[in-house]
N, C-alpha and C. Protein backbone atom coordinates (compact mmCIF):
# COMPACT_ATOMS: atom_id res chain seq x y z
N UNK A 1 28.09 48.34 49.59
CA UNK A 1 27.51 48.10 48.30
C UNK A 1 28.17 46.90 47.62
N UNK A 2 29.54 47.04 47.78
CA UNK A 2 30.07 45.66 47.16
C UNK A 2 29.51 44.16 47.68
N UNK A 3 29.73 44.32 48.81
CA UNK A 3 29.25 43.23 49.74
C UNK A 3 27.93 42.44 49.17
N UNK A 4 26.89 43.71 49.00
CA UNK A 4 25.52 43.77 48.54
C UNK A 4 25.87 43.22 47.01
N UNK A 5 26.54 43.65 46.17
CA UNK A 5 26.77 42.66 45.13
C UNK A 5 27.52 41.31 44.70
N UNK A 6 28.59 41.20 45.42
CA UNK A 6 28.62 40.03 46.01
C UNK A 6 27.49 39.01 46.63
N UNK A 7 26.72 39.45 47.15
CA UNK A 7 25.64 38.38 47.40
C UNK A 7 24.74 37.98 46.50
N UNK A 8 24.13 38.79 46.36
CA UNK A 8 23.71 39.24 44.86
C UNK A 8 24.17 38.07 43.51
N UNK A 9 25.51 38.11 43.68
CA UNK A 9 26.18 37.00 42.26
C UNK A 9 26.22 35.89 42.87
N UNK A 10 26.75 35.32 44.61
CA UNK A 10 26.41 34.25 44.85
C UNK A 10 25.37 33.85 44.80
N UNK A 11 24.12 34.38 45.35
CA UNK A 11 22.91 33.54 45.17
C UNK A 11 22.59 33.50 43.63
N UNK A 12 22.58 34.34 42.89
CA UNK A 12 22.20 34.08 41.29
C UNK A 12 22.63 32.83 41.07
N UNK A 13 24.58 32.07 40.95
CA UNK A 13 25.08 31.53 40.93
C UNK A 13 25.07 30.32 41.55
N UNK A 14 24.73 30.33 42.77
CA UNK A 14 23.80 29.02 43.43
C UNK A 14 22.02 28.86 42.97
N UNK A 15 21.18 29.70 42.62
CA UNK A 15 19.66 29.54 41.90
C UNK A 15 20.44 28.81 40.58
N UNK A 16 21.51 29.38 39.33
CA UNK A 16 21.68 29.26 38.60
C UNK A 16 22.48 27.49 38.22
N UNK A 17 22.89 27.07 39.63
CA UNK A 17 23.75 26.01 39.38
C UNK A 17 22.47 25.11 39.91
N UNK A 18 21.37 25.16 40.65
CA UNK A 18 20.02 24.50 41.25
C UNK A 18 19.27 24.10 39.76
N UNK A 19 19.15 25.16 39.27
CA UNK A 19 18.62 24.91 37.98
C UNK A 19 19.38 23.72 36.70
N UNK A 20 20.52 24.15 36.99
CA UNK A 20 21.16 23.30 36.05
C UNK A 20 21.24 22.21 36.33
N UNK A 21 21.33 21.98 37.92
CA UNK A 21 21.00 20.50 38.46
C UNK A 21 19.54 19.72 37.99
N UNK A 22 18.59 20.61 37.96
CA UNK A 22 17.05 19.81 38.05
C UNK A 22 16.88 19.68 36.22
N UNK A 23 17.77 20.43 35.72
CA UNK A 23 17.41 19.95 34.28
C UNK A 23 18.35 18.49 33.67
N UNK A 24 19.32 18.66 34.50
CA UNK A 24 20.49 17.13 33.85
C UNK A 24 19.74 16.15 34.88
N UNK A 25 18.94 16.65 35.72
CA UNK A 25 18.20 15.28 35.92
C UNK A 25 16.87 14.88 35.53
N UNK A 26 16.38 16.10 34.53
CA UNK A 26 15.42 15.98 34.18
C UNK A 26 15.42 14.89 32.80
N UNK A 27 17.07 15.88 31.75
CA UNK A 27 17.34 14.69 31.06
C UNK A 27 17.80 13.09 31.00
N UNK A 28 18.07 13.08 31.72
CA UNK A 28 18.58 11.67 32.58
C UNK A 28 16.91 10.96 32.51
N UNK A 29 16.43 11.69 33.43
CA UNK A 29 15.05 10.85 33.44
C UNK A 29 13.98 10.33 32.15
N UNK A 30 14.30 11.65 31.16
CA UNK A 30 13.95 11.60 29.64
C UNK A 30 14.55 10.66 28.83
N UNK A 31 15.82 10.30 28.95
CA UNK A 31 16.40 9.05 28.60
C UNK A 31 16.03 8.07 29.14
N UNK A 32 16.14 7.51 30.13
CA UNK A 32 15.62 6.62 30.59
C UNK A 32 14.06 6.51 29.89
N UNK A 33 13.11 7.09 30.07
CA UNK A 33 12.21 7.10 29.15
C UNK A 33 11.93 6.49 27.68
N UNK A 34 13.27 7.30 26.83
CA UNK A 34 13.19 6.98 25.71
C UNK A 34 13.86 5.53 25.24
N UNK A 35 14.28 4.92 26.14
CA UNK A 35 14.54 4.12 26.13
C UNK A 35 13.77 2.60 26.44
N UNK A 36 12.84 2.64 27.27
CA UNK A 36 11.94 2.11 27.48
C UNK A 36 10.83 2.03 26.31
N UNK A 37 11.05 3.18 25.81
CA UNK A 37 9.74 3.60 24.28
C UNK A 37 10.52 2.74 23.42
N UNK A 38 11.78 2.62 22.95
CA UNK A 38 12.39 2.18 22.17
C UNK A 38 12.45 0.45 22.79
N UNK A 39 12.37 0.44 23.64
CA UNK A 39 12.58 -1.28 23.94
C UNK A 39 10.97 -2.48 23.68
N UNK A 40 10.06 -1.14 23.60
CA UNK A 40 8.88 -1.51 23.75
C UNK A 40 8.47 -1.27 22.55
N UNK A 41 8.69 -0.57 21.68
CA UNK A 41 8.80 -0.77 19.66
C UNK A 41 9.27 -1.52 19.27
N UNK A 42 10.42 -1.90 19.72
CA UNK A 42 10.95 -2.95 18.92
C UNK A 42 10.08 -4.66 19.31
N UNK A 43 9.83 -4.40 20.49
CA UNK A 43 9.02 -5.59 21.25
C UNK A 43 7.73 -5.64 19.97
N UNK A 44 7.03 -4.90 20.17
CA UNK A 44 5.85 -4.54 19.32
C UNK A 44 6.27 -5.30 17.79
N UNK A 45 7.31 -4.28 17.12
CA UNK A 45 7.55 -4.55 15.52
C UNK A 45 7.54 -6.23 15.58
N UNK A 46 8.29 -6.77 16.50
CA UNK A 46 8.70 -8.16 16.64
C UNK A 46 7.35 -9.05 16.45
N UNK A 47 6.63 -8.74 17.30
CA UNK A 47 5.32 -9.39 17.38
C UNK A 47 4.14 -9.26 15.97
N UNK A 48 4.53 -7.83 15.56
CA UNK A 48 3.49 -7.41 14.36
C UNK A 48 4.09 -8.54 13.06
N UNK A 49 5.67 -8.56 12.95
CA UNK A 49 6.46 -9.17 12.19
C UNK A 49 5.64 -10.54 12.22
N UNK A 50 5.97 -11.46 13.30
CA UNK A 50 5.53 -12.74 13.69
C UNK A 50 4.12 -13.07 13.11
N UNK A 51 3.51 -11.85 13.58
CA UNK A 51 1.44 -11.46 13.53
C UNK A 51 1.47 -11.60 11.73
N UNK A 52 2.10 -10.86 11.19
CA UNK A 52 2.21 -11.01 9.25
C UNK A 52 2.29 -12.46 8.98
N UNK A 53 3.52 -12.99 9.69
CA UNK A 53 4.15 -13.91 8.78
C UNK A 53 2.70 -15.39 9.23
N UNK A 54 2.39 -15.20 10.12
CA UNK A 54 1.23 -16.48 10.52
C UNK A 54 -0.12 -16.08 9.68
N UNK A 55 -0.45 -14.57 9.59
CA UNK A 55 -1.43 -14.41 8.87
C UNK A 55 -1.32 -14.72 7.40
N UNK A 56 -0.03 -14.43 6.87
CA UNK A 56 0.20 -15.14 5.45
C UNK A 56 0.24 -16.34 5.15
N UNK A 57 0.69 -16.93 6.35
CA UNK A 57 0.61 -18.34 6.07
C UNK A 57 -0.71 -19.27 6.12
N UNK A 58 -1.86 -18.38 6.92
CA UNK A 58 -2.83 -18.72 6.99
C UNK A 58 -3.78 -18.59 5.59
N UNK A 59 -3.37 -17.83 5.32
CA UNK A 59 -3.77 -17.01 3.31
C UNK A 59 -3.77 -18.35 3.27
N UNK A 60 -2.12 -19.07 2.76
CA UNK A 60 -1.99 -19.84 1.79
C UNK A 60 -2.37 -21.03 2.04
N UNK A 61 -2.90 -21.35 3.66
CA UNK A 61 -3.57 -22.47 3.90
C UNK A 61 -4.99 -22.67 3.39
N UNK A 62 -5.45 -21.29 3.47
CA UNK A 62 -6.59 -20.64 3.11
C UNK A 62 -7.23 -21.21 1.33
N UNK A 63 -6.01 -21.16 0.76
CA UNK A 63 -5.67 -20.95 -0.95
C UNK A 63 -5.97 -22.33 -0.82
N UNK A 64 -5.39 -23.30 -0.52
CA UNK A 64 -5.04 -24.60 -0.73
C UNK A 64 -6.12 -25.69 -0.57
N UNK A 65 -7.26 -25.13 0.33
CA UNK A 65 -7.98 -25.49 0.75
C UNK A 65 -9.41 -24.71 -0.20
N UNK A 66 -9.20 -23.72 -0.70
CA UNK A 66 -10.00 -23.48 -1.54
C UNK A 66 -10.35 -24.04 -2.96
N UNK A 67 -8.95 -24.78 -3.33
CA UNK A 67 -8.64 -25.29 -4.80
C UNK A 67 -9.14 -26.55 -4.59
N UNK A 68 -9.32 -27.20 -3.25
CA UNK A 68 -9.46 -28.30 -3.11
C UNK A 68 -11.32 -28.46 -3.33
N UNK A 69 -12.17 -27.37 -2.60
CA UNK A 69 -13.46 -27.13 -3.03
C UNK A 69 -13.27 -27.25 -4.27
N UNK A 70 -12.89 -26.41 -4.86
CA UNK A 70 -13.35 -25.86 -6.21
C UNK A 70 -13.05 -26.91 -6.88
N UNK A 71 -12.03 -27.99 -6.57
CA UNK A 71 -12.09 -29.39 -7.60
C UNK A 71 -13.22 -29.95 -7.08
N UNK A 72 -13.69 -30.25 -5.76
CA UNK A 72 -14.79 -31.06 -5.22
C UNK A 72 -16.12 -30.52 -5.67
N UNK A 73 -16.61 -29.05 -5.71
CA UNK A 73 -17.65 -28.51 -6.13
C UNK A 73 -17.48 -29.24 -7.88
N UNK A 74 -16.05 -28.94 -8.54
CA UNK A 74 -16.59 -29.40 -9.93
C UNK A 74 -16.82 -30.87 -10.11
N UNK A 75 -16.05 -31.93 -9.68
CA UNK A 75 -16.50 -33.45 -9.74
C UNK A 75 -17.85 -33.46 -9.59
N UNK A 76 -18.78 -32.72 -7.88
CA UNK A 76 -20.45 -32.75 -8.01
C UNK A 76 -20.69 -32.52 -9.01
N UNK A 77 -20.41 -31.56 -9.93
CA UNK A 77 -21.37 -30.82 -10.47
C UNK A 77 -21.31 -31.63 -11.93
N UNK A 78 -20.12 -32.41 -12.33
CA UNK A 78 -19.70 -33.46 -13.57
C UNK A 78 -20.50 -34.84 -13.03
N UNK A 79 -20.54 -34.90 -11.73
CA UNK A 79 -22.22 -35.65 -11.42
C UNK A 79 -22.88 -35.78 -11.60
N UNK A 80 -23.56 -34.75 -11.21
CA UNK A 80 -24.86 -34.25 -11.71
C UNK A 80 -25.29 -34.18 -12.89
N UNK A 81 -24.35 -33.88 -14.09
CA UNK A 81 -23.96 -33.94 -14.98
C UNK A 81 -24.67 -35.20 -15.58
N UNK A 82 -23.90 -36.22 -15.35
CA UNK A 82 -24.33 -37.46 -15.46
C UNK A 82 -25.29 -38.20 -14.99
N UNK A 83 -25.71 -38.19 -14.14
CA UNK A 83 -26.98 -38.20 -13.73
C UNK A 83 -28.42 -37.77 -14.24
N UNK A 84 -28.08 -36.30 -14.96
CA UNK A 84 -29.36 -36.11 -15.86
C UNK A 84 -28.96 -36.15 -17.06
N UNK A 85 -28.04 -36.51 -17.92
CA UNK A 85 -28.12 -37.46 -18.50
C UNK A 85 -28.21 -39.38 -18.65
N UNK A 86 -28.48 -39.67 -17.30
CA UNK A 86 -28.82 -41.42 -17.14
C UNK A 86 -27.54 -42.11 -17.15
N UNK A 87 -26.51 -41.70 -16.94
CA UNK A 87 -25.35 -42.10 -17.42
C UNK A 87 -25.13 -42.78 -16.36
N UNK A 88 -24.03 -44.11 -16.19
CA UNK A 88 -23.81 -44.97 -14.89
C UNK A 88 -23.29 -43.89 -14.09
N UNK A 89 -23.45 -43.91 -12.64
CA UNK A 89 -22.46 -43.05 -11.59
C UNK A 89 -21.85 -44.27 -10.95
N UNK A 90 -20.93 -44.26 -10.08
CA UNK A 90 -20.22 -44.95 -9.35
C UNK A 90 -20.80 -45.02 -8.35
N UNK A 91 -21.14 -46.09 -7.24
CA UNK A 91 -22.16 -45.98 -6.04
C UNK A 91 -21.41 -44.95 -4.72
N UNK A 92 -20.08 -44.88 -4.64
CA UNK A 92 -19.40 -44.15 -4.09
C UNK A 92 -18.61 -43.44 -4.56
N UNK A 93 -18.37 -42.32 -3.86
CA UNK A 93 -17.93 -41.44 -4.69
C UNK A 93 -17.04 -40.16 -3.28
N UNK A 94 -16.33 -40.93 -2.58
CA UNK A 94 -15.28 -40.13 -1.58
C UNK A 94 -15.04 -38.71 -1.96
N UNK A 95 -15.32 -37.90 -1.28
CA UNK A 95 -15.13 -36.47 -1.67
C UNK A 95 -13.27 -36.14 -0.51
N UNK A 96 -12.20 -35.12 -1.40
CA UNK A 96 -11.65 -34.78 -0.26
C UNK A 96 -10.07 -35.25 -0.98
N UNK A 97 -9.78 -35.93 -1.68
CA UNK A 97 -8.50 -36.69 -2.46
C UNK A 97 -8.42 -36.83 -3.97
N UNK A 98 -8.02 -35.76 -4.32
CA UNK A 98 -7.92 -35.92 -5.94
C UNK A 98 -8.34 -37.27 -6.78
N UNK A 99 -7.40 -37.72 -6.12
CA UNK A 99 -6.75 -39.52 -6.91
C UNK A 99 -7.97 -39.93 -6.42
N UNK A 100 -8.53 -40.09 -5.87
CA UNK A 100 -9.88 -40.83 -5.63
C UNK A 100 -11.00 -40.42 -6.71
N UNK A 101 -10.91 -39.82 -7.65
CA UNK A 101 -11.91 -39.90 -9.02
C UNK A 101 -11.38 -40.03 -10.52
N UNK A 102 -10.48 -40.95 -10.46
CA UNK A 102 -10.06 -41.30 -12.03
C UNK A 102 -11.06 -41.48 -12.76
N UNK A 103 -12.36 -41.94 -12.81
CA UNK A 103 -13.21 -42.33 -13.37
C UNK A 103 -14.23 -41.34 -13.48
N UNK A 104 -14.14 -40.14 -12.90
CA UNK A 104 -15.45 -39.37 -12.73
C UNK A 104 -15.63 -38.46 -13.91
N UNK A 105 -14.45 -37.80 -14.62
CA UNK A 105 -14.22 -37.47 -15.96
C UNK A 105 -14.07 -36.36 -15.27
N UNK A 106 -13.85 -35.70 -14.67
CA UNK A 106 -13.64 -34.32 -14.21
C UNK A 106 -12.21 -34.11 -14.83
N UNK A 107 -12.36 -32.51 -15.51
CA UNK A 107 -10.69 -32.30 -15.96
C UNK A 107 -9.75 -31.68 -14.70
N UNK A 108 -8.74 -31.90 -14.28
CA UNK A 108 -8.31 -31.33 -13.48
C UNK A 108 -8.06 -29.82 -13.24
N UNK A 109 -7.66 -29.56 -14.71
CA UNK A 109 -7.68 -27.69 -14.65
C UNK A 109 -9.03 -27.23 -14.95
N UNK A 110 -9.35 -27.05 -13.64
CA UNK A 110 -10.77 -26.08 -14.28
C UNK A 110 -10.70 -24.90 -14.55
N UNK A 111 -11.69 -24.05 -14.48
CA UNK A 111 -11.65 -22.65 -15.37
C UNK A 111 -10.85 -21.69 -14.50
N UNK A 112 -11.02 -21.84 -12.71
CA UNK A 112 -10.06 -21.37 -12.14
C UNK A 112 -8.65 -21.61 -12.35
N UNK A 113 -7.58 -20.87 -12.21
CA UNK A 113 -6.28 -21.09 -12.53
C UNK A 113 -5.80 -21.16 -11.10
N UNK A 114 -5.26 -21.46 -10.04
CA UNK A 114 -4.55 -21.51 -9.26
C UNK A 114 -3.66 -20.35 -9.44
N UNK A 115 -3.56 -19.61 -8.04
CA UNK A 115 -2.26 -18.36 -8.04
C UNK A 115 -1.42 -18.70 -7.81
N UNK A 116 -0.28 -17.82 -8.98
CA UNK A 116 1.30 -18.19 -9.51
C UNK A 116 1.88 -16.71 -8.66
N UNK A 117 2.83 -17.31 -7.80
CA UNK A 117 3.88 -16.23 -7.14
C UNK A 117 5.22 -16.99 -7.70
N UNK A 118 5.65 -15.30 -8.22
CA UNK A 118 6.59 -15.33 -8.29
C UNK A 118 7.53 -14.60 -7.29
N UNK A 119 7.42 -14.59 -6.25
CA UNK A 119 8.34 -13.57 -5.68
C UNK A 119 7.58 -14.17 -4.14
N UNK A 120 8.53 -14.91 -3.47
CA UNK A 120 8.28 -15.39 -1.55
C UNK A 120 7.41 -14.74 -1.17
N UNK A 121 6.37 -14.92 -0.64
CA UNK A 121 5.53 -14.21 0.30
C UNK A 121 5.98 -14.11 1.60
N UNK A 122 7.06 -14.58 2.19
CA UNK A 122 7.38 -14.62 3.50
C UNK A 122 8.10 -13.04 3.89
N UNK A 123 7.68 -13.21 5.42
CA UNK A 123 8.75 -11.76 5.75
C UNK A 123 10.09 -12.39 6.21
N UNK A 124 11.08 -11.31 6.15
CA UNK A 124 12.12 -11.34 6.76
C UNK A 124 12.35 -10.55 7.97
N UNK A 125 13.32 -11.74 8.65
CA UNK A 125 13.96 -10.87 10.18
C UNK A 125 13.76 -9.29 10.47
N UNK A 126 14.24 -8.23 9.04
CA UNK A 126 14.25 -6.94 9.26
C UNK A 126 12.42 -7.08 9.22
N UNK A 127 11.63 -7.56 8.77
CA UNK A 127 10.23 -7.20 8.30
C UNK A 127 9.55 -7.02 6.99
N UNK A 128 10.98 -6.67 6.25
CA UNK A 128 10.75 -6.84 4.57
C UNK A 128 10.40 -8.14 4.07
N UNK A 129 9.47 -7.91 2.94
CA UNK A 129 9.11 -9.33 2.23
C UNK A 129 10.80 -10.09 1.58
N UNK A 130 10.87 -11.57 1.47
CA UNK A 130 11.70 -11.92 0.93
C UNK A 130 11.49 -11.51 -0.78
N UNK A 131 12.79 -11.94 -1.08
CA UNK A 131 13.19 -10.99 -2.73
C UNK A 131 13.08 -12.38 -3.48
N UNK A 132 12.85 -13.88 -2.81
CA UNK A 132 13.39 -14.50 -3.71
C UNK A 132 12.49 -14.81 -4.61
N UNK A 133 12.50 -16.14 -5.51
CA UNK A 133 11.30 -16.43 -6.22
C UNK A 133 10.81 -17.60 -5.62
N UNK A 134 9.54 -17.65 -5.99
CA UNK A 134 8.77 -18.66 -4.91
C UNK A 134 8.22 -19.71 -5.64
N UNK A 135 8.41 -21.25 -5.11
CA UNK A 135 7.59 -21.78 -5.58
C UNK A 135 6.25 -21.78 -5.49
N UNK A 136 5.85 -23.31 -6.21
CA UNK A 136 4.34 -23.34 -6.14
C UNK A 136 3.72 -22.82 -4.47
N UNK A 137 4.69 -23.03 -3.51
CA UNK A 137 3.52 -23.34 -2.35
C UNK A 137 3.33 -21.84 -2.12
N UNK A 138 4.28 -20.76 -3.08
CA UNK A 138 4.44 -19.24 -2.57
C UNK A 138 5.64 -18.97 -1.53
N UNK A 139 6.36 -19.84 -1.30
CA UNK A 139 7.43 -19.88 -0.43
C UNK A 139 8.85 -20.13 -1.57
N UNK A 140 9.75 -19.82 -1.08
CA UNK A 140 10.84 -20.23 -1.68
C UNK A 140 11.54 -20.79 -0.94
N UNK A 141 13.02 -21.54 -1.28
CA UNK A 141 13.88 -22.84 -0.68
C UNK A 141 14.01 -22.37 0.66
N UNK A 142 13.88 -21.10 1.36
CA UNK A 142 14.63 -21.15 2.56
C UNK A 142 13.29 -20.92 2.98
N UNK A 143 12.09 -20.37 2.94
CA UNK A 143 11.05 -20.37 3.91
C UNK A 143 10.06 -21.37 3.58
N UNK A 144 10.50 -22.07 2.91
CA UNK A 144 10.03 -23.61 3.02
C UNK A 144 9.16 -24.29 1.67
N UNK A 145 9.51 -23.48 0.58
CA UNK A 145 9.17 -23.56 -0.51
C UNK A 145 9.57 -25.29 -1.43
């Protein structure tokens, strides 16, 4: 009978040490895993980071190029202007460069106001927006303001 329990505790003890083997390699393998998940988030954040900061910058190319219509739509339209009233026009009239209509009478601030940031639109390294204050372009001194 002893004998019989004796065997009995060795094999438990060998099933029991089999088991403990297939789970520390199970975790092993789970690390390795999570590690790969983690190398491949941060890859990701990196790129989404990059993906913000070009899409913002595209905004403000966006902006810059809109103010530039909206002076060109108003010079036409201070044209036109003149025109039905008979008034001389200039035979040319370059669209596209501010300084190229001193004469057209257009006021420069029109009714649109141009957007005022105060605070960088740029991201930072961690992904957070910068804290600083921004100039006109929406950037401040270090992201190129």
């Amino acid at each position: 009978m002893r004998a019989l329990k004796l065997i009995f505790l060795v094999f438990i003890s060998f099933n029991s040490f089999a088991q403990k083997k297939d789970v520390i390699v199970e975790i092993s393998d789970l690390k390795e895993q999570v590690k790969k998940l983690q190398m491949e988030n941060e890859k990701l954040s990196t790129e989404l980071i990059h993906s913000n900061s070009k899409n913002e910058n595209r905004i403000l190319d966006l902006g810059v190029k809109l103010e530039n219509l909206q002076f060109e739509f108003n010079v036409l339209k201070r044209l036109v202007e003149q025109y039905r009233n008979g008034e001389n026009i200039p035979n040319s009239t370059p669209l596209g460069n501010k300084s190229s209509y001193p004469d057209v009478g257009v006021n420069e601030k029109s009714d649109t106001k141009a957007p005022t940031y105060s605070q960088c639109s740029a991201t930072t390294k961690k992904g957070t927006r910068c804290s600083r204050s921004a100039r006109s372009n929406g950037l401040c001194w270090q992201h190129g303001g």
